[in-house]
Protein backbone atom coordinates (compact mmCIF):
# COMPACT_ATOMS: atom_id res chain seq x y z
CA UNK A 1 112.72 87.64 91.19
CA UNK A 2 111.19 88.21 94.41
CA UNK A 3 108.33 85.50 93.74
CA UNK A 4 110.83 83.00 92.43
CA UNK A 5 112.83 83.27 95.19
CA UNK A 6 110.01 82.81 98.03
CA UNK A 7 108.65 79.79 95.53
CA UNK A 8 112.46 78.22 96.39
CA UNK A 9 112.11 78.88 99.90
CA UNK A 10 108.75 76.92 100.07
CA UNK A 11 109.81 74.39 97.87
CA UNK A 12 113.23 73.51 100.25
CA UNK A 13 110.81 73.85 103.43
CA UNK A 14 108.57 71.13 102.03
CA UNK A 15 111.57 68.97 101.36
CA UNK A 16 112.44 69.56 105.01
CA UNK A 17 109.67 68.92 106.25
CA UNK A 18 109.17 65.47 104.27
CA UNK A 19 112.70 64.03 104.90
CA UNK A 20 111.35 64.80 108.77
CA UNK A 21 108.31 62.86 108.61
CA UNK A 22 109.97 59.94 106.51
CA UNK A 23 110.83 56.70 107.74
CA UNK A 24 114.98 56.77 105.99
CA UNK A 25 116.10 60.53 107.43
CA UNK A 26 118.69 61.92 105.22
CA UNK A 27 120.45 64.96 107.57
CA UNK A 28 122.14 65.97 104.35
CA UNK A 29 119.05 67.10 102.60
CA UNK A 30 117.20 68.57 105.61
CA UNK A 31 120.82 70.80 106.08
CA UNK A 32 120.57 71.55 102.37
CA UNK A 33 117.08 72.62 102.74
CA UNK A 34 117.66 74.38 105.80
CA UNK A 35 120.60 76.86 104.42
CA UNK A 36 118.21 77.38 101.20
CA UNK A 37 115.94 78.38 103.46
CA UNK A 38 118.41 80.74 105.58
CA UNK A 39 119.60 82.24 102.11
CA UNK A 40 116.44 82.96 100.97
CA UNK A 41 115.13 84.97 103.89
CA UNK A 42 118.59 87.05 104.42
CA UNK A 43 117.68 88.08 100.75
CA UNK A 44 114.39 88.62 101.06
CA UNK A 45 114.82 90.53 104.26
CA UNK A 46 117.96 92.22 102.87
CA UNK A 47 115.74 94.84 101.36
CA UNK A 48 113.61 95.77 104.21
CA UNK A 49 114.58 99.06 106.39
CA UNK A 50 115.51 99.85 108.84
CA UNK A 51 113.31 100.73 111.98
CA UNK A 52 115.79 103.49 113.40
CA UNK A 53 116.53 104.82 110.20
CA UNK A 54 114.17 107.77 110.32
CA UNK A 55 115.74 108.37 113.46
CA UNK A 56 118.75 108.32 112.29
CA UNK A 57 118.59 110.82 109.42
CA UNK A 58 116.78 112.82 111.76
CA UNK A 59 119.82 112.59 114.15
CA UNK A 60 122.01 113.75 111.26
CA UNK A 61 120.50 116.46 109.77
């Protein structure tokens, strides 16, 4: 899931990145792209921790 989802990412950067460099820009697609994009990476980074959070449980306990 984790590969599929970074393979989406790449794929709506490249479509960003094309509609940029094209002669007819279509805003609609780069925002589309764009919010993929933003999706994607809240996911992805979704699952990584914390930095504090060793300090916190140490604060706890």
């Amino acid at each position: 899931m984790k590969v599929f989802k970074i393979l989406i990412m790449i794929l709506a950067i490249s479509v960003a990145l094309y509609e940029q460099v094209s002669a007819e820009k279509n805003i609609y697609i780069v925002i589309i792209a764009i919010a993929v994009f933003m999706y994607g990476m809240m996911q992805l980074s979704a699952k990584t921790p914390s930095k504090n959070q060793d300090k916190e449980e140490q604060d706890v306990d």
